[in-house]
N, C-alpha and C. Protein backbone atom coordinates (compact mmCIF):
# COMPACT_ATOMS: atom_id res chain seq x y z
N UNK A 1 43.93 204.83 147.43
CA UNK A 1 43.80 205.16 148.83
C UNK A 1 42.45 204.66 149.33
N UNK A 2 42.26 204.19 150.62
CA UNK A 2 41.22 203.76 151.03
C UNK A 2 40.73 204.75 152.17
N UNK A 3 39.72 204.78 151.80
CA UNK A 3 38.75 205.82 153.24
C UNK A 3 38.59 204.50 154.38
N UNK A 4 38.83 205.46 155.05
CA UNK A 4 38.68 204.68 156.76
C UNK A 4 37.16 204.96 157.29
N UNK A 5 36.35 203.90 157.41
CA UNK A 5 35.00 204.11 157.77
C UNK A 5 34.54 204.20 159.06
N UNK A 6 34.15 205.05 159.90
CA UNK A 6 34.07 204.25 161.50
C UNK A 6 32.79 203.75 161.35
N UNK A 7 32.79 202.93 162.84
CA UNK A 7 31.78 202.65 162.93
C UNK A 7 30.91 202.81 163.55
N UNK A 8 29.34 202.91 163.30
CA UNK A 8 28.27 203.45 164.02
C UNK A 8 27.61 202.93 165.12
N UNK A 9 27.79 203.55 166.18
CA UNK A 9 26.98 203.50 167.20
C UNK A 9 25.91 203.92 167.13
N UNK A 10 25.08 203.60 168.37
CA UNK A 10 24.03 204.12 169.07
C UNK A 10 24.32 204.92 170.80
N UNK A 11 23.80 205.64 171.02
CA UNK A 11 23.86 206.51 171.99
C UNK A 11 23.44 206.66 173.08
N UNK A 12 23.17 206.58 174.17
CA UNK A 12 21.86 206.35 175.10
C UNK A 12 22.20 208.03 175.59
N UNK A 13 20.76 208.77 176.19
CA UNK A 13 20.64 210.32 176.39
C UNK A 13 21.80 210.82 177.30
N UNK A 14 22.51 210.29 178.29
CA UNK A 14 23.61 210.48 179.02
C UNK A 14 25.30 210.36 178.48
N UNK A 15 24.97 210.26 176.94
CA UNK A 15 26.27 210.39 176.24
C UNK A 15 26.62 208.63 175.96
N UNK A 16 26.61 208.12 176.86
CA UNK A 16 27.84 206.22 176.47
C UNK A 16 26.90 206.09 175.24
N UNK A 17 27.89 205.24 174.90
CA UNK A 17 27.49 204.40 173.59
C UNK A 17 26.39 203.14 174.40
N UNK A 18 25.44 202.87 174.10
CA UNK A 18 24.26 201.59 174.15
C UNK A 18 25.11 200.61 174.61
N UNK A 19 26.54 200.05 174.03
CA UNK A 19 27.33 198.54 174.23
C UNK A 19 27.72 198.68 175.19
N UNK A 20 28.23 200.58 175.64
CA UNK A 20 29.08 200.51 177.40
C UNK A 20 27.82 199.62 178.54
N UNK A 21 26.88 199.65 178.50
CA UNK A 21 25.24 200.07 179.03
C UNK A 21 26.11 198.29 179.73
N UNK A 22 25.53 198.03 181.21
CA UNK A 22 25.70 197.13 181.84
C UNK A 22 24.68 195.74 180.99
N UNK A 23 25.52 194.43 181.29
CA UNK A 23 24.71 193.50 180.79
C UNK A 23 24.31 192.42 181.65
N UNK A 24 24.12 193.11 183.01
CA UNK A 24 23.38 192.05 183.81
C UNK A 24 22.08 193.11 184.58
N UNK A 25 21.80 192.06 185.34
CA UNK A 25 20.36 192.89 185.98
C UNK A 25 20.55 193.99 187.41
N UNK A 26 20.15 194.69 187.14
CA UNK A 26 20.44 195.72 188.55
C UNK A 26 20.42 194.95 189.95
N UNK A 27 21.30 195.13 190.86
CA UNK A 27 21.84 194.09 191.87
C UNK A 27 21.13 194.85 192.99
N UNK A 28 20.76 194.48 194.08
CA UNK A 28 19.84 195.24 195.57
C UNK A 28 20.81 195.49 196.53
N UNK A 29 20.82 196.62 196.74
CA UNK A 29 21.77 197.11 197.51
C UNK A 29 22.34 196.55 198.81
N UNK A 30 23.66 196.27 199.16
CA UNK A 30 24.01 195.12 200.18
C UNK A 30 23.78 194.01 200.08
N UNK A 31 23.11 193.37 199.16
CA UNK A 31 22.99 191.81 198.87
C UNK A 31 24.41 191.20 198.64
N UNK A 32 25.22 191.96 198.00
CA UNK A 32 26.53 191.10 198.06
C UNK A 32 27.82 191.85 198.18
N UNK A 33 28.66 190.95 198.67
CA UNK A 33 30.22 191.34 199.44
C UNK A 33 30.99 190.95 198.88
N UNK A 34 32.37 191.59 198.52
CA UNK A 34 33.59 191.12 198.26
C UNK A 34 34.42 191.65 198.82
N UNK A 35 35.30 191.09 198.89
CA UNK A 35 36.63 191.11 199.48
C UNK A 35 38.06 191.86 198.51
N UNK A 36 39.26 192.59 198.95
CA UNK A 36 39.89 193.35 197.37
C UNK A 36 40.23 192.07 197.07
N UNK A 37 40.86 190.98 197.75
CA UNK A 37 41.41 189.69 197.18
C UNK A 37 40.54 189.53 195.89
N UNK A 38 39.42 189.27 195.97
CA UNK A 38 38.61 189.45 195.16
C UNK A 38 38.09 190.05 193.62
N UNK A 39 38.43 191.15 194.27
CA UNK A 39 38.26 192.79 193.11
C UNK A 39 39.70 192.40 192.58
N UNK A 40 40.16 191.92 193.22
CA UNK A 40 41.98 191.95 192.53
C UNK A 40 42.21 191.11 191.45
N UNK A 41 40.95 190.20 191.36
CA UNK A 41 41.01 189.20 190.16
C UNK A 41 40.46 189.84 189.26
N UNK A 42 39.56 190.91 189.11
CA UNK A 42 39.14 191.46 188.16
C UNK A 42 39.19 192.52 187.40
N UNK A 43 40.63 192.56 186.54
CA UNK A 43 41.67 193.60 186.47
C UNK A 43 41.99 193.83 185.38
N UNK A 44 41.27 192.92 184.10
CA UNK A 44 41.27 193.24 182.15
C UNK A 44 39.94 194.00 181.97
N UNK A 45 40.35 194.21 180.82
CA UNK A 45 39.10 194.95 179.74
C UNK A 45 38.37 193.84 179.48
N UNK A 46 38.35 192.36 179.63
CA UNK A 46 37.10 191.93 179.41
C UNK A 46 36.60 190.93 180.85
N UNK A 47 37.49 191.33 182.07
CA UNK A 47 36.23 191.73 183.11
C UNK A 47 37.25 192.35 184.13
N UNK A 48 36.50 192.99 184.46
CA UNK A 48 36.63 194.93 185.09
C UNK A 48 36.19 195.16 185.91
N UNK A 49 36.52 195.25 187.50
CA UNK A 49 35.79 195.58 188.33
C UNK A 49 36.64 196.64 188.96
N UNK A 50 35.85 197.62 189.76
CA UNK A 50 36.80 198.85 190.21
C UNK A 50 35.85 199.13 191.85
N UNK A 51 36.51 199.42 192.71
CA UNK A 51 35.77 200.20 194.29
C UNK A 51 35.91 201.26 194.08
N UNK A 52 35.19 201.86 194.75
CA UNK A 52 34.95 203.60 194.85
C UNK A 52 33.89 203.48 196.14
N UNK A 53 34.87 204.11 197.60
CA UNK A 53 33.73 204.54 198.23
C UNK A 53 33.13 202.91 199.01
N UNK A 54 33.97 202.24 199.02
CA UNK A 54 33.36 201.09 199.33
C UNK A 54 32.59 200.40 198.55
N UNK A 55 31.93 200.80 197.28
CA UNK A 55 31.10 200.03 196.39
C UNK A 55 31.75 199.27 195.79
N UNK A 56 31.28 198.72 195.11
CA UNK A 56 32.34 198.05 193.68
C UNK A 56 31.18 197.34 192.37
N UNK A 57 31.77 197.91 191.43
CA UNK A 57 31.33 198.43 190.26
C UNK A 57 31.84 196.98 189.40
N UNK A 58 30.69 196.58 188.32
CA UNK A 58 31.65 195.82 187.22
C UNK A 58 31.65 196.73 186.27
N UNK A 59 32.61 197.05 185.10
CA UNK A 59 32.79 198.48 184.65
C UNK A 59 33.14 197.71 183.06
N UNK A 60 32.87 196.57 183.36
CA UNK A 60 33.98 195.97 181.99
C UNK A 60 32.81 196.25 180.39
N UNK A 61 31.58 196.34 180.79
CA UNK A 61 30.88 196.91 179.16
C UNK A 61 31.60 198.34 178.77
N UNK A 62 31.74 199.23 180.03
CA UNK A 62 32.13 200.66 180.19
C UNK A 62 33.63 200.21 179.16
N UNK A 63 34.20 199.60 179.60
CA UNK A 63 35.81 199.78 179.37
C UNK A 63 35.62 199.22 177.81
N UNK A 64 35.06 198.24 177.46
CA UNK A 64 35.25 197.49 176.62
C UNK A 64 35.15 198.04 174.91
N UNK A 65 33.57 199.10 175.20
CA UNK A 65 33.47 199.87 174.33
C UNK A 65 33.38 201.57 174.59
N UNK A 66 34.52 201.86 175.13
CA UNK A 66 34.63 203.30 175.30
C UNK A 66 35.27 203.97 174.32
N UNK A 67 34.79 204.81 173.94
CA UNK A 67 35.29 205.83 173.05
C UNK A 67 36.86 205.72 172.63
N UNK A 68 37.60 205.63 173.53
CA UNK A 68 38.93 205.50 173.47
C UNK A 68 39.50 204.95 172.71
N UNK A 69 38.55 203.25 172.59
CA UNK A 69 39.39 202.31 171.68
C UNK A 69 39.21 202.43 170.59
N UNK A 70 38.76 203.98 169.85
CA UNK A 70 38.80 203.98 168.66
C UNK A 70 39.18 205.62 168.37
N UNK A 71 39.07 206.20 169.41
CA UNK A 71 38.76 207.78 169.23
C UNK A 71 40.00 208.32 169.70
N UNK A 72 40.97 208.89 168.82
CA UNK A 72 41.91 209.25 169.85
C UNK A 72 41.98 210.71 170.88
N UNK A 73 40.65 211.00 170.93
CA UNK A 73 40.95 212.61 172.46
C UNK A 73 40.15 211.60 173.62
N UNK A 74 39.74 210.46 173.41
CA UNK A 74 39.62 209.76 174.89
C UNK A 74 40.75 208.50 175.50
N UNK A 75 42.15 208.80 174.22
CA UNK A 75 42.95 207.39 174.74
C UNK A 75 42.78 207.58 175.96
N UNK A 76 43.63 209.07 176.57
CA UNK A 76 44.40 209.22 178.23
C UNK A 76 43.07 208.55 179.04
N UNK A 77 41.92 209.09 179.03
CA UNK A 77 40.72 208.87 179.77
C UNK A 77 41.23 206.96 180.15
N UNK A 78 40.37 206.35 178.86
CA UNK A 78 40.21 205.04 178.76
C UNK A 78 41.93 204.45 179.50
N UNK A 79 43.32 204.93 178.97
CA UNK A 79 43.78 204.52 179.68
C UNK A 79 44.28 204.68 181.41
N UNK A 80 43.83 205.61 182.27
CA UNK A 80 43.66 205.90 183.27
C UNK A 80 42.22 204.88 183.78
N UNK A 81 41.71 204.69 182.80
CA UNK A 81 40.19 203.83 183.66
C UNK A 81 40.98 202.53 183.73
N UNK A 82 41.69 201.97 182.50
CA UNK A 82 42.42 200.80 182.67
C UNK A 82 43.31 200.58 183.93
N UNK A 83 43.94 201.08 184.29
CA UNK A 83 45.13 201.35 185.15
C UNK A 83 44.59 200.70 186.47
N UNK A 84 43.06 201.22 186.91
CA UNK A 84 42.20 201.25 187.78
C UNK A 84 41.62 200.28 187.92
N UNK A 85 41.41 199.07 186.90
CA UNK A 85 40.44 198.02 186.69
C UNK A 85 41.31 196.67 188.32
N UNK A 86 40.32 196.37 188.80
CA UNK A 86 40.39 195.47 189.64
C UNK A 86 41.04 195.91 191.28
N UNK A 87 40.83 197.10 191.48
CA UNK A 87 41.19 197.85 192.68
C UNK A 87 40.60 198.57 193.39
N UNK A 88 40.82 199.97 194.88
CA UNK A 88 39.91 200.05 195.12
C UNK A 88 40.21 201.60 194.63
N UNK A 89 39.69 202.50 193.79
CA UNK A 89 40.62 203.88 193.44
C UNK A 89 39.53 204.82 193.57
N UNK A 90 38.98 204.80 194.62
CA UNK A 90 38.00 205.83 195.46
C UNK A 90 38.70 207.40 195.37
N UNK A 91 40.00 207.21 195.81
CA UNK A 91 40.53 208.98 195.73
C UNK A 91 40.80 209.31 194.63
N UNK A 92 41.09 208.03 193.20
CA UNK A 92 41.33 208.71 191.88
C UNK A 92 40.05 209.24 191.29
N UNK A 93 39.05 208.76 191.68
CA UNK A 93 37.77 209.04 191.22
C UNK A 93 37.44 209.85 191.80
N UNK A 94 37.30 210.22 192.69
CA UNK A 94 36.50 211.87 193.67
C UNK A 94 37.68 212.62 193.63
N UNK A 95 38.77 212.40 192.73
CA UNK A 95 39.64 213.87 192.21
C UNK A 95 39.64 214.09 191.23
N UNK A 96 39.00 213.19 190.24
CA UNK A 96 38.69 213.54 188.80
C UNK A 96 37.30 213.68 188.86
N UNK A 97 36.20 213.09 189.02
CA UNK A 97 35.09 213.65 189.26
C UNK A 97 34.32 214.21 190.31
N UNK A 98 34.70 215.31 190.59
CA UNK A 98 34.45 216.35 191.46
C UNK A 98 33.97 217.51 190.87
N UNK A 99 32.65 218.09 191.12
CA UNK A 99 32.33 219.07 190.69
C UNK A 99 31.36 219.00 189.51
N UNK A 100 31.92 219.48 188.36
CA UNK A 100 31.28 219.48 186.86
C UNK A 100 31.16 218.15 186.92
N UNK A 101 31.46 217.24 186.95
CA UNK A 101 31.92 216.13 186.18
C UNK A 101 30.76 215.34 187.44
N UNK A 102 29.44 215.54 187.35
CA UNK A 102 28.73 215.01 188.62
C UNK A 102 28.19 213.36 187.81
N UNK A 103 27.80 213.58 186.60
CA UNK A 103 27.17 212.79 185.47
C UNK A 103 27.79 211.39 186.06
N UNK A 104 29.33 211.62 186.14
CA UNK A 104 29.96 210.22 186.01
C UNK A 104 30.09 209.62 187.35
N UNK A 105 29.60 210.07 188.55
CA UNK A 105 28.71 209.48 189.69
C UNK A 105 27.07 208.85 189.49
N UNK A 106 26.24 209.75 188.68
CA UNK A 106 25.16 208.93 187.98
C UNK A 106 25.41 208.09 187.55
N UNK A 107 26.30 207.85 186.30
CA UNK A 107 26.07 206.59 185.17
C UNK A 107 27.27 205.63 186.10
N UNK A 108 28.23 205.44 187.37
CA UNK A 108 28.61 204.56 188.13
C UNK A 108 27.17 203.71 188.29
N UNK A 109 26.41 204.40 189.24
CA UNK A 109 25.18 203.72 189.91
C UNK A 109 24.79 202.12 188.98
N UNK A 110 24.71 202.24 187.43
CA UNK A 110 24.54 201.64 186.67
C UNK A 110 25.25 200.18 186.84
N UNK A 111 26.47 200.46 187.64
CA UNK A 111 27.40 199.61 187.05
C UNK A 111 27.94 198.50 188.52
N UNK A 112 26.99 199.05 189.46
CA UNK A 112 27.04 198.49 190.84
C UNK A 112 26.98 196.61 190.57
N UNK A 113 27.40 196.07 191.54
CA UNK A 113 27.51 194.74 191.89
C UNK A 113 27.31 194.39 193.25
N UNK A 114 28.12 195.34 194.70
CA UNK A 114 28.18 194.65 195.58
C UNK A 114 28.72 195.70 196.09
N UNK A 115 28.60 195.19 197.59
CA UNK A 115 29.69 196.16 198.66
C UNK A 115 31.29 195.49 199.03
N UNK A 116 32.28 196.38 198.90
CA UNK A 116 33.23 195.87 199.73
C UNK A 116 33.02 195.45 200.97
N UNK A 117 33.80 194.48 201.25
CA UNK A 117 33.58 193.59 202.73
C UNK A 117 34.14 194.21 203.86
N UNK A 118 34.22 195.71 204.16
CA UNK A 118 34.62 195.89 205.26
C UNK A 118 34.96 194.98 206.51
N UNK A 119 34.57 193.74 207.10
CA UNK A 119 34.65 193.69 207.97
C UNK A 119 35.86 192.98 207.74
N UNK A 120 37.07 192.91 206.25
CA UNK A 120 38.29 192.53 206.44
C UNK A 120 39.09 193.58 207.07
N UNK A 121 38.33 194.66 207.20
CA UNK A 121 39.27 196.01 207.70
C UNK A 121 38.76 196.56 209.52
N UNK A 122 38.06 195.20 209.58
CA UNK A 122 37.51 195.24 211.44
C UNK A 122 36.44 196.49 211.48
N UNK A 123 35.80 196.16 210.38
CA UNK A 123 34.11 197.15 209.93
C UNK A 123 34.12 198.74 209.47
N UNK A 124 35.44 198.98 209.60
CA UNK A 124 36.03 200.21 209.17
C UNK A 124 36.75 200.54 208.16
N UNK A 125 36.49 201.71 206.88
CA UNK A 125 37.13 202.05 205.97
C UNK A 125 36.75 202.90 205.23
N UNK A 126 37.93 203.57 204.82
CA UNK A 126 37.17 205.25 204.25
C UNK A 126 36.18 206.24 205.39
């Protein structure tokens, strides 16, 4: 019989594993726009973008190494984040994190890119 070894991470103080941790440089707020046409191209686990709120997030370190893909009490999580990848799912997210769950509005911030382009919606939305 063979023992099954996992494997070791590192942690950063807010719980993700170090690999979820974004791998580009923090972006300045309103410097850039997209369009969902856009967000709609970016819809796998190895690139991931999601809106919330008009923002839009690249999420794909998040997805790539989340707990899930190895742990099984985070499949449902990880697969509900999948489901979500390349869209705009603002109401799935402020009905799952609402309340307790404030953390996972912090560690978003992380994962910013750009604003949705409202003005495909004549400057209005949400």
């Amino acid at each position: 019989m063979f023992a099954h070894q996992m494997p070791t991470y590192t942690y950063e103080p807010d719980g993700r594993r170090t690999a979820q941790m974004p791998d580009f440089a923090p972006v300045t707020r309103g410097s850039r726009k997209f369009t969902l046409e856009e967000l709609a191209t970016h819809k796998t686990v190895e690139d991931g973008w999601i809106c919330v709120n008009n923002k839009v997030y690249d999420i794909t370190n998040f997805v790539k190494h989340h707990p899930g893909n190895d742990l099984g009490g985070k499949v449902s999580t990880l697969l509900a984040i999948k489901r979500t990848l390349g869209t705009d799912c603002s109401e799935e997210f402020m009905e799952i994190h609402q309340g307790t769950v404030a953390n996972a509005w912090v560690m978003l911030k992380d994962y910013y890119i750009g604003d949705l382009d409202v003005a495909q919606f004549g400057g209005q939305r949400h």
